[in-house]
PDB file of N, CA and C in Angstrom:
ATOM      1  N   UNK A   1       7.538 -32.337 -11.602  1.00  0.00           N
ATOM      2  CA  UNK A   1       6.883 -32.906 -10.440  1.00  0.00           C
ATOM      3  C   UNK A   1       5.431 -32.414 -10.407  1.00  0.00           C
ATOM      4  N   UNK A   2       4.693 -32.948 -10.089  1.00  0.00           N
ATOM      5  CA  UNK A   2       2.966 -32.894 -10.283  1.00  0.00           C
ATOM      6  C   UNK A   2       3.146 -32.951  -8.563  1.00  0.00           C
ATOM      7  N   UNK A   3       1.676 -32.101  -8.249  1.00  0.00           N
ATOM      8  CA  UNK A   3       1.481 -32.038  -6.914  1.00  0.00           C
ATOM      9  C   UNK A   3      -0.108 -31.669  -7.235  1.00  0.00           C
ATOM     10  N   UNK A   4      -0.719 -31.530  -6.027  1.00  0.00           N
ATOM     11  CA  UNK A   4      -2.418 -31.301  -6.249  1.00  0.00           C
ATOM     12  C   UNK A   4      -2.919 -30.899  -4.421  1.00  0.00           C
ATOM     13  N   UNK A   5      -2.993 -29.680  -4.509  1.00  0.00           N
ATOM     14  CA  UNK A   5      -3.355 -29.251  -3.107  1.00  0.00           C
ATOM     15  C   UNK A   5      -4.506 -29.514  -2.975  1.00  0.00           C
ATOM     16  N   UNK A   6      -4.943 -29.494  -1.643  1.00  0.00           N
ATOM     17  CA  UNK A   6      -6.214 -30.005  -1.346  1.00  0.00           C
ATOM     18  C   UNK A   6      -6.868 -28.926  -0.384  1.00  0.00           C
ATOM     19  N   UNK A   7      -8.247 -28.807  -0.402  1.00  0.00           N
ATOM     20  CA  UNK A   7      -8.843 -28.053   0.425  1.00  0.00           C
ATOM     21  C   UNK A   7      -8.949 -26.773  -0.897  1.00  0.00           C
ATOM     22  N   UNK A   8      -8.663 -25.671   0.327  1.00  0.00           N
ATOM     23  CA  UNK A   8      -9.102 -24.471  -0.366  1.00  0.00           C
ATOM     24  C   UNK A   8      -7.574 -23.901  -0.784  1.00  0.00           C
ATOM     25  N   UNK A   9      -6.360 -24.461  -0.783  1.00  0.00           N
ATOM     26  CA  UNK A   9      -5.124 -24.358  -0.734  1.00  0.00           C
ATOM     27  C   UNK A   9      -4.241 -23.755  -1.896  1.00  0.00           C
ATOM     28  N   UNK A  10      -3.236 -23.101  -2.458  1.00  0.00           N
ATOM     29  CA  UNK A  10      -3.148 -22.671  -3.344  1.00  0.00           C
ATOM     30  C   UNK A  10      -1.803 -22.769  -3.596  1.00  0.00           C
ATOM     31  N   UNK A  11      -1.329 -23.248  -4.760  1.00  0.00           N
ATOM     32  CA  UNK A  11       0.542 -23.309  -5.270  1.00  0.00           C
ATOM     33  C   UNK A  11       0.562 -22.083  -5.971  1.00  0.00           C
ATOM     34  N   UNK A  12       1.880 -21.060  -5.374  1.00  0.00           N
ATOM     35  CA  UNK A  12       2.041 -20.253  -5.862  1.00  0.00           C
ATOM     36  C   UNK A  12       3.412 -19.624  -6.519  1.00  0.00           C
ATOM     37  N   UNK A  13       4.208 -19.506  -7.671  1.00  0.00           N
ATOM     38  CA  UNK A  13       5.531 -18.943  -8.119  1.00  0.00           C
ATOM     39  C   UNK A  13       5.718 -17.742  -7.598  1.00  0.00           C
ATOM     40  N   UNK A  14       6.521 -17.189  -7.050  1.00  0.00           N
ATOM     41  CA  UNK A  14       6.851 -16.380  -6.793  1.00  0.00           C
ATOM     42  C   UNK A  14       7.643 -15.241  -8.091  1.00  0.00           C
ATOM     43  N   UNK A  15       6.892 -14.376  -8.357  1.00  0.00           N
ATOM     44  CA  UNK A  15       7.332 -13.388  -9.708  1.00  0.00           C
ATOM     45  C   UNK A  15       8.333 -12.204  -8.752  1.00  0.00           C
ATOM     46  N   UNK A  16       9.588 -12.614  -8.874  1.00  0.00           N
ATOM     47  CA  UNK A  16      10.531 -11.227  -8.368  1.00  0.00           C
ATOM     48  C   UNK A  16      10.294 -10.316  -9.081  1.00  0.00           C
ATOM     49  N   UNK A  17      10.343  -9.174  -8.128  1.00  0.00           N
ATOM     50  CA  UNK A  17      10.332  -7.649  -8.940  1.00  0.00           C
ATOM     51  C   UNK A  17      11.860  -7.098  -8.209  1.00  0.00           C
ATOM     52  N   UNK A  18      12.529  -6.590  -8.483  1.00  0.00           N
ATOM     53  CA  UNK A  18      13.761  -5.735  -8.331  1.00  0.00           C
ATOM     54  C   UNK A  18      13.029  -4.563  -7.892  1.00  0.00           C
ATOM     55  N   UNK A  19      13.044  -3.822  -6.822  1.00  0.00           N
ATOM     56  CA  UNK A  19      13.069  -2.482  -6.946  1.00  0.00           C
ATOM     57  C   UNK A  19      14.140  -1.493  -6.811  1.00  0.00           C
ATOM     58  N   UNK A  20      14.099  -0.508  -7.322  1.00  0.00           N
ATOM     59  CA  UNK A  20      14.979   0.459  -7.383  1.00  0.00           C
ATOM     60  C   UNK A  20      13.969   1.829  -6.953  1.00  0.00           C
ATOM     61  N   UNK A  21      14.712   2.646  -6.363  1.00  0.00           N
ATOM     62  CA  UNK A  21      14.526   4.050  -6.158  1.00  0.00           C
ATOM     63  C   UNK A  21      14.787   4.663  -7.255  1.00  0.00           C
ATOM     64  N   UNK A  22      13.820   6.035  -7.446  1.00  0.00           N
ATOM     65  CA  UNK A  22      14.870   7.088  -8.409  1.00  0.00           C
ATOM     66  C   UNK A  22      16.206   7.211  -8.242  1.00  0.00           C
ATOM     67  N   UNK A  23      16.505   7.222  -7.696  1.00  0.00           N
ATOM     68  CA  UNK A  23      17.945   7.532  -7.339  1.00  0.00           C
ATOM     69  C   UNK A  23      18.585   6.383  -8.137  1.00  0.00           C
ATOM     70  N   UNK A  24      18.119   5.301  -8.322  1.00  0.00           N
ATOM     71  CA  UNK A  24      18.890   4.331  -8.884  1.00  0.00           C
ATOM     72  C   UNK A  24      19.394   3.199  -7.466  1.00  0.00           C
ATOM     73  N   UNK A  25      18.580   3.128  -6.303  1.00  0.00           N
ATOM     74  CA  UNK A  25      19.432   2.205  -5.300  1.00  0.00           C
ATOM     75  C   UNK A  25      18.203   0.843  -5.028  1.00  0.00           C
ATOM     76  N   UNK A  26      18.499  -0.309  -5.462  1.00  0.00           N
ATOM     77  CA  UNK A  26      17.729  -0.856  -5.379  1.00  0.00           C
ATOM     78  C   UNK A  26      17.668  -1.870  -3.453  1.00  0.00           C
ATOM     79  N   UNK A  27      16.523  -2.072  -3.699  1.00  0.00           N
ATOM     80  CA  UNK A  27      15.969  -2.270  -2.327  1.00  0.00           C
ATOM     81  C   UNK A  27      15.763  -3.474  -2.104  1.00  0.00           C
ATOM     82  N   UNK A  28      16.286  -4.139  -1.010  1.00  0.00           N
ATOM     83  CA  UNK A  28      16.465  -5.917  -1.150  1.00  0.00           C
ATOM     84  C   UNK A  28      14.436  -6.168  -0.165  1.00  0.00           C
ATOM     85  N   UNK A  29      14.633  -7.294  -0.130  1.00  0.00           N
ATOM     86  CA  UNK A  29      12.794  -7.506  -0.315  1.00  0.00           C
ATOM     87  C   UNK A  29      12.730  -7.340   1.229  1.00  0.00           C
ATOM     88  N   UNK A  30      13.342  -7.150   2.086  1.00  0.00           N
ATOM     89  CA  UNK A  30      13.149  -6.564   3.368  1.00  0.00           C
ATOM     90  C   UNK A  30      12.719  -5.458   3.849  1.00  0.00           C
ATOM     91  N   UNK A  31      13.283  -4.681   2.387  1.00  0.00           N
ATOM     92  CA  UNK A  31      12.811  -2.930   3.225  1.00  0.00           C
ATOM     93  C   UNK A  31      11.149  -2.876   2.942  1.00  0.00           C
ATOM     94  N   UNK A  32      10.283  -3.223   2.423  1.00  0.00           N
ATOM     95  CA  UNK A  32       8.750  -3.153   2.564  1.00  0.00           C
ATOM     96  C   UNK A  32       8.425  -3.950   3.013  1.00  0.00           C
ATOM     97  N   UNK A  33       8.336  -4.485   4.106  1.00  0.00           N
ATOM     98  CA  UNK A  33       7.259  -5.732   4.369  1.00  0.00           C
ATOM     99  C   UNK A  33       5.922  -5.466   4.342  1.00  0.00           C
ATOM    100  N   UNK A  34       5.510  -4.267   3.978  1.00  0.00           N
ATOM    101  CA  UNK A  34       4.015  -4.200   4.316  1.00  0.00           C
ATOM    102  C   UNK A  34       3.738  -4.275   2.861  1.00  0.00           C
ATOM    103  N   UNK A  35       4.054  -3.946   1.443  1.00  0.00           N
ATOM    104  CA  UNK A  35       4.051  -4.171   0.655  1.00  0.00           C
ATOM    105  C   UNK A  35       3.435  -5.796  -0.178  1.00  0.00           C
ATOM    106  N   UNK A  36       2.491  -5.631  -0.683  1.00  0.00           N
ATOM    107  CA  UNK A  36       2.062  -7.247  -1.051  1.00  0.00           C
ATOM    108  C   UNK A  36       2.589  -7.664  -2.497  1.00  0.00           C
ATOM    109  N   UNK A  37       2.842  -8.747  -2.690  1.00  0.00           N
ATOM    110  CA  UNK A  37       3.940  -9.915  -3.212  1.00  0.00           C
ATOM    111  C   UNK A  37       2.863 -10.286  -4.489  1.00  0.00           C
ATOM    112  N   UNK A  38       3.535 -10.298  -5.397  1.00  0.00           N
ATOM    113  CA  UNK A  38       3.149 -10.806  -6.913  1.00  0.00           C
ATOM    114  C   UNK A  38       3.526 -11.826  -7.071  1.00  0.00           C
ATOM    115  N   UNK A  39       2.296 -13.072  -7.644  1.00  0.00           N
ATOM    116  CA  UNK A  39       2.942 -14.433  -8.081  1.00  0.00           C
ATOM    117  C   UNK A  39       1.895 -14.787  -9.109  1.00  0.00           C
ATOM    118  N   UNK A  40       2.631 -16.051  -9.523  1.00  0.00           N
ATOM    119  CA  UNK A  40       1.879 -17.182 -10.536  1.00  0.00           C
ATOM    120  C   UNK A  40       0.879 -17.949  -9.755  1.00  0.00           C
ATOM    121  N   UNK A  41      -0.367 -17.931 -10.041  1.00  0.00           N
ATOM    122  CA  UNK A  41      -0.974 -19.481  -9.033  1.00  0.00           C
ATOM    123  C   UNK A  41      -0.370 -20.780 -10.285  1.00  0.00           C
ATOM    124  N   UNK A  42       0.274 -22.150  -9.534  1.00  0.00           N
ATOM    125  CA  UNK A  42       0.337 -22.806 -10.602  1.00  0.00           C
ATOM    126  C   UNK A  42      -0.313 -24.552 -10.103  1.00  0.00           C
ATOM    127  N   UNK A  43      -0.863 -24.241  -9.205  1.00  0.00           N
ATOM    128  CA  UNK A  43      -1.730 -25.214  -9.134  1.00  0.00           C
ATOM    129  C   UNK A  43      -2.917 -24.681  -7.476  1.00  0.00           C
ATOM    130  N   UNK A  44      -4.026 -25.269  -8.078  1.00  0.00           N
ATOM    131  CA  UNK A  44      -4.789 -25.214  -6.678  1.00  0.00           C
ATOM    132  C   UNK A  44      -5.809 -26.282  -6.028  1.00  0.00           C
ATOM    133  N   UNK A  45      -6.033 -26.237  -4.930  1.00  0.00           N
ATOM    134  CA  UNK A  45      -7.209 -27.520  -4.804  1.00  0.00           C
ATOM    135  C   UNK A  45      -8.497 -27.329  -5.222  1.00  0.00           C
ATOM    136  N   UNK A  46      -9.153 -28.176  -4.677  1.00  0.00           N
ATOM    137  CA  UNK A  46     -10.842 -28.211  -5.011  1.00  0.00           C
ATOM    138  C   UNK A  46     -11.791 -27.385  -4.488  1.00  0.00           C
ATOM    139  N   UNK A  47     -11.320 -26.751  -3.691  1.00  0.00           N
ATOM    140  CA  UNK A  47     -11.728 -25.945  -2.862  1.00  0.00           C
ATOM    141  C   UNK A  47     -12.904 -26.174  -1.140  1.00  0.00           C
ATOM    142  N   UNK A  48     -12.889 -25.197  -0.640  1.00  0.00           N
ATOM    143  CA  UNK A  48     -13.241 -25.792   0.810  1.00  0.00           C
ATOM    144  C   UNK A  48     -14.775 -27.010   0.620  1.00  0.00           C
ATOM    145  N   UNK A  49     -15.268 -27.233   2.135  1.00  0.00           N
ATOM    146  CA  UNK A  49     -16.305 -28.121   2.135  1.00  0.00           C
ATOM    147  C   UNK A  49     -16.882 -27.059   3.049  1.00  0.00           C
ATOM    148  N   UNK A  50     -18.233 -26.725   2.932  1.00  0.00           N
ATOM    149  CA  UNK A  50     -19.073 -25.767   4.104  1.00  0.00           C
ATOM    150  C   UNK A  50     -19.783 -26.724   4.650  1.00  0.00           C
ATOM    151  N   UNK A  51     -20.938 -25.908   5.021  1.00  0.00           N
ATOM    152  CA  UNK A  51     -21.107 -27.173   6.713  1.00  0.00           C
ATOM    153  C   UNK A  51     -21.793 -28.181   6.410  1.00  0.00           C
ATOM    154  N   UNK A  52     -22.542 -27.791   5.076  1.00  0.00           N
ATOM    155  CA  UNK A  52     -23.804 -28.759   4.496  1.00  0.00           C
ATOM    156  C   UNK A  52     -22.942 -29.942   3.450  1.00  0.00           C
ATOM    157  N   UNK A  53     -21.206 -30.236   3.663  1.00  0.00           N
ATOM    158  CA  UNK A  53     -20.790 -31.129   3.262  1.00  0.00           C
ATOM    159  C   UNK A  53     -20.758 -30.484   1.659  1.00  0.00           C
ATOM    160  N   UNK A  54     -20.938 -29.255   1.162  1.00  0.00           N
ATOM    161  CA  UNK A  54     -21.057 -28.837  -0.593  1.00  0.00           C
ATOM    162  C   UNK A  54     -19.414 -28.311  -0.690  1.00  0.00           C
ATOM    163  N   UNK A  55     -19.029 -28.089  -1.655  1.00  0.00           N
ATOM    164  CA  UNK A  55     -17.832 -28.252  -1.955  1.00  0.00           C
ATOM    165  C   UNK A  55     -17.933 -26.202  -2.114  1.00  0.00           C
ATOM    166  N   UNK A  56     -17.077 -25.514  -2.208  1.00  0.00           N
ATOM    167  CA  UNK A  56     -16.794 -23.922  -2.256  1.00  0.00           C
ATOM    168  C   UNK A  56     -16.039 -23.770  -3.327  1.00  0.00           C
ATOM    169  N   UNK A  57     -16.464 -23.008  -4.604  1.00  0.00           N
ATOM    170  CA  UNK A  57     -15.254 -23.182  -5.666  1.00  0.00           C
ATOM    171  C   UNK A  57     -14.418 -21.923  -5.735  1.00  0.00           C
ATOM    172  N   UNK A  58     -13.310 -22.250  -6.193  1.00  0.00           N
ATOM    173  CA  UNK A  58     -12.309 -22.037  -6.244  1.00  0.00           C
ATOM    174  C   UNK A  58     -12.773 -20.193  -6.494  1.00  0.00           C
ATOM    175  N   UNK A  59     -12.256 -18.815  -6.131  1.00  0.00           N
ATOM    176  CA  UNK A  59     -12.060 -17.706  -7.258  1.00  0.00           C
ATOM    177  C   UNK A  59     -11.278 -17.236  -8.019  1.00  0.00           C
ATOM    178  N   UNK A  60     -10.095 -18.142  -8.068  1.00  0.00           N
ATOM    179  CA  UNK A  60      -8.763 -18.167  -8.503  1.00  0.00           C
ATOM    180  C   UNK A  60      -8.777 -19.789  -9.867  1.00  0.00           C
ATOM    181  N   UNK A  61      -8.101 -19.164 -10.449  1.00  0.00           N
ATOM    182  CA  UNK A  61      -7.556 -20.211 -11.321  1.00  0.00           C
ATOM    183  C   UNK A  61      -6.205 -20.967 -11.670  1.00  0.00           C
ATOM    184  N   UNK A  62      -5.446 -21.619 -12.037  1.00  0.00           N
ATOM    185  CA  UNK A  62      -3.654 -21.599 -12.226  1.00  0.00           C
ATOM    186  C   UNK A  62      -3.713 -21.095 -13.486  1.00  0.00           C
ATOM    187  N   UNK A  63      -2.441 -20.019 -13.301  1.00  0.00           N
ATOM    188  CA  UNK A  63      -2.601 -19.400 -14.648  1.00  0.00           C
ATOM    189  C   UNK A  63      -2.898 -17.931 -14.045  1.00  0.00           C
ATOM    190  N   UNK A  64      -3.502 -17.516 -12.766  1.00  0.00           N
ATOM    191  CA  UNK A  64      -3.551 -15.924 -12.331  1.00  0.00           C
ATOM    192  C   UNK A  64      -2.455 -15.799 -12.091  1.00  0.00           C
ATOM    193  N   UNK A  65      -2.428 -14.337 -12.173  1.00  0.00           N
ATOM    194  CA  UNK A  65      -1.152 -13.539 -11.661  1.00  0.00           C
ATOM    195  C   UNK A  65      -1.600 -12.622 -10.487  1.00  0.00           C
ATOM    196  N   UNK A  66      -1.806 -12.831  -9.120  1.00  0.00           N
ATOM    197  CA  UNK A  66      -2.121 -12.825  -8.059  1.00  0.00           C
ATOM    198  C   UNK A  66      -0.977 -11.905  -6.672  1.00  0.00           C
ATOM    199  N   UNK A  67      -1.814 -10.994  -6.338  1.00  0.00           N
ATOM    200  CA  UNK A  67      -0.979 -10.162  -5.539  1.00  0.00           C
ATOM    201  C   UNK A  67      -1.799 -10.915  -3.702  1.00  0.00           C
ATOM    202  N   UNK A  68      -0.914 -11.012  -3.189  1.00  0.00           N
ATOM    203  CA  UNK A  68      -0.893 -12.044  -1.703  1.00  0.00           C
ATOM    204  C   UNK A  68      -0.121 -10.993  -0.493  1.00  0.00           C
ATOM    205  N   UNK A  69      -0.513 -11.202   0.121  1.00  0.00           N
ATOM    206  CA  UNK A  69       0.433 -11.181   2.072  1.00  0.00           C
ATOM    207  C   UNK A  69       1.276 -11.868   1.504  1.00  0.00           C
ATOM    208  N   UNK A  70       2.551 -11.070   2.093  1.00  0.00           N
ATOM    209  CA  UNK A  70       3.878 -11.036   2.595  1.00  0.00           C
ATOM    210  C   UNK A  70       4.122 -12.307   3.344  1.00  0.00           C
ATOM    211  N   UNK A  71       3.358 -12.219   3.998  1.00  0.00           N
ATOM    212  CA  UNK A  71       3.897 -13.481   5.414  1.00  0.00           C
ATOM    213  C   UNK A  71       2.800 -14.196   5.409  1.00  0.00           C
ATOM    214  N   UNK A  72       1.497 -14.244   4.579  1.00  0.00           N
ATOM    215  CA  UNK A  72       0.881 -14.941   4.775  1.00  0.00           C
ATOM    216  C   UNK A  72       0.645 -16.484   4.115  1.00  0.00           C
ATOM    217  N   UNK A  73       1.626 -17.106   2.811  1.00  0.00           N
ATOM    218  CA  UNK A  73       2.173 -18.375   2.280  1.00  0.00           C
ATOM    219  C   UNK A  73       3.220 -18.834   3.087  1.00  0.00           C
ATOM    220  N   UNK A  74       3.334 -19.982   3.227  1.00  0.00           N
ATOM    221  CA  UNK A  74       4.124 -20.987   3.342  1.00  0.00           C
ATOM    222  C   UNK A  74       5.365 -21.167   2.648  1.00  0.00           C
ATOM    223  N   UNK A  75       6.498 -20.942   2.382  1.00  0.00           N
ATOM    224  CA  UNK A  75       7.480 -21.255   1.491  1.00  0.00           C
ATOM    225  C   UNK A  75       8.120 -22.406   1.728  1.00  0.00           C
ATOM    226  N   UNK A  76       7.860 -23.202   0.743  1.00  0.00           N
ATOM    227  CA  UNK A  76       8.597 -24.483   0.389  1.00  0.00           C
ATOM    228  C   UNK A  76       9.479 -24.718  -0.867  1.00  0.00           C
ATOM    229  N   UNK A  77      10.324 -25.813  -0.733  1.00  0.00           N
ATOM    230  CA  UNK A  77      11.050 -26.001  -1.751  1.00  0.00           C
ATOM    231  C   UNK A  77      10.853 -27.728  -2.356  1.00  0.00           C
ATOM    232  N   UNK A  78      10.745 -27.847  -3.979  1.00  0.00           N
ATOM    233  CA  UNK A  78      10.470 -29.015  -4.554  1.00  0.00           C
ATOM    234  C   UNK A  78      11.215 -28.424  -5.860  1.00  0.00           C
ATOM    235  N   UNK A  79      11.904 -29.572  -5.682  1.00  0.00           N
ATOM    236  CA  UNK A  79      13.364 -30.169  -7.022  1.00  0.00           C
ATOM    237  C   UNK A  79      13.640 -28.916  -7.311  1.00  0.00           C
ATOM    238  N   UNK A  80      14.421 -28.625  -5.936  1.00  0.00           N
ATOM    239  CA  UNK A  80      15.687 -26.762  -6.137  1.00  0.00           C
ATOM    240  C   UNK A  80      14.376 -25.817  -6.137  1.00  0.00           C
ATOM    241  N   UNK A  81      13.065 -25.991  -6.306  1.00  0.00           N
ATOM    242  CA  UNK A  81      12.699 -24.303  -6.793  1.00  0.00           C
ATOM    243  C   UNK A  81      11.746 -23.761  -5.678  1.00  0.00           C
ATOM    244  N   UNK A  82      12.009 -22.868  -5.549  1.00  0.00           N
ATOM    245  CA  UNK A  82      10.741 -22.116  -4.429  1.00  0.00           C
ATOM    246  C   UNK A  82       9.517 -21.791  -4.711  1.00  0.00           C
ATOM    247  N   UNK A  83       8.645 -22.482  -3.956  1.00  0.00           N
ATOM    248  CA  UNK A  83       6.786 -21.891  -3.783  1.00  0.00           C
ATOM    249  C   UNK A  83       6.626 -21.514  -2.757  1.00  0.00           C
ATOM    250  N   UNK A  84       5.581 -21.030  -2.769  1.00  0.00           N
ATOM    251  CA  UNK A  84       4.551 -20.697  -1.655  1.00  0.00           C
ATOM    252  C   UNK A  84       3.198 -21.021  -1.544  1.00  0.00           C
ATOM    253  N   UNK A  85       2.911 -21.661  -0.223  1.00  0.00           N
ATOM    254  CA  UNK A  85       1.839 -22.764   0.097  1.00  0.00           C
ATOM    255  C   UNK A  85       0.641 -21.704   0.762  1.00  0.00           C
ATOM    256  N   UNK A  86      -0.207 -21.526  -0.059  1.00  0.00           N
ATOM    257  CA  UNK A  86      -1.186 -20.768   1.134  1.00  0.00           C
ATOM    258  C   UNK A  86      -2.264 -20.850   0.966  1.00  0.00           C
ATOM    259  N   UNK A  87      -4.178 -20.527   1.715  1.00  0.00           N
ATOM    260  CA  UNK A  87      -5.075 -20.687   1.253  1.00  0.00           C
ATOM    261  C   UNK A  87      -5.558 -19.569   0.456  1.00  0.00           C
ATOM    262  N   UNK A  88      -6.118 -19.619   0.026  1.00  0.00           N
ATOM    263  CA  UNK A  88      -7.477 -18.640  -0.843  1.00  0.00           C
ATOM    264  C   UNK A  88      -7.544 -16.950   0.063  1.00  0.00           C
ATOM    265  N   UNK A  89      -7.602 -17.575   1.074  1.00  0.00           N
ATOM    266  CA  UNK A  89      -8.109 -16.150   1.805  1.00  0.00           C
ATOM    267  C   UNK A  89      -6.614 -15.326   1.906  1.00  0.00           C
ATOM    268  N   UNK A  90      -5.584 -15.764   1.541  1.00  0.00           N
ATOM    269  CA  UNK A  90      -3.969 -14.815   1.516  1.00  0.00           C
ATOM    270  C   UNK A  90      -4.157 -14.375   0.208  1.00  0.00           C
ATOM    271  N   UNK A  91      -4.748 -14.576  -0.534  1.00  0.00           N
ATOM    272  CA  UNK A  91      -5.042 -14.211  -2.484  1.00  0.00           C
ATOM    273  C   UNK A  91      -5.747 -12.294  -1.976  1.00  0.00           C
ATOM    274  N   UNK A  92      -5.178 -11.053  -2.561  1.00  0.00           N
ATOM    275  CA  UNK A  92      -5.526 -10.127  -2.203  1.00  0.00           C
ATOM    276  C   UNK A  92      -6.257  -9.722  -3.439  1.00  0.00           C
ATOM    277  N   UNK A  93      -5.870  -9.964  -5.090  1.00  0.00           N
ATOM    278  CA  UNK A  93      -6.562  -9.241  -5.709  1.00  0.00           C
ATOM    279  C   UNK A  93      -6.114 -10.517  -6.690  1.00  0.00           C
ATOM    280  N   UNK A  94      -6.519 -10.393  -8.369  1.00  0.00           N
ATOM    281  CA  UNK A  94      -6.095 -11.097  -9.277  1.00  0.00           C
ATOM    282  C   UNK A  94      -5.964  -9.949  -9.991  1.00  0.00           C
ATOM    283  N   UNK A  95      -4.822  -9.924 -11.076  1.00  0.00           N
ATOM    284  CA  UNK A  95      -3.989  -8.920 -11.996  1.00  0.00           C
ATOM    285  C   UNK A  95      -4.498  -9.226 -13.143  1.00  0.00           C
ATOM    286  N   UNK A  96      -5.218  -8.232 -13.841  1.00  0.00           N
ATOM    287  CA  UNK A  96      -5.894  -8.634 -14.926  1.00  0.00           C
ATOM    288  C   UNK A  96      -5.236  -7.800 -15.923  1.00  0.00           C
TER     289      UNK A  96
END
């Protein structure tokens, strides 16, 4: 399925990490919420319009591996699989 966000908007995979304690007890994705979330960008828009009508480009590409807010994407679902819908400004760092 092809999709194409618009604005400053961003498609994102969600990369699970398992955590575990030393101890060996792993931790379901509830116990950190303050903790920020690793994903794929795999598609994004064109990015915003500022006031003078010029277009804002993108600082992200598809293809980063991108650490985001917790609560700050959208989660949707298209043909069974889960994304997350969010703008530019929920993008916290890019993983280089």
């Amino acid at each position: 399925m092809n999709f194409k966000p618009l604005s400053n908007h961003i498609f994102i995979e969600p990369l699970g990490e398992e955590q575990v304690t030393k101890a060996g007890i792993v931790l379901p994705d509830t116990a950190e919420k303050e903790k920020p979330v690793k994903g794929k960008i795999i598609a994004i828009g064109p990015g915003k319009l500022n006031e003078k009508n010029e277009r804002i480009p993108m600082s992200v590409k598809v293809g980063d591996i991108v650490l985001f807010k917790k609560y700050g994407p959208d989660e949707i679902e298209l043909s069974g699989k889960k994304y997350l819908v969010g703008e530019e400004d929920d993008i916290l760092a890019i993983l280089e």
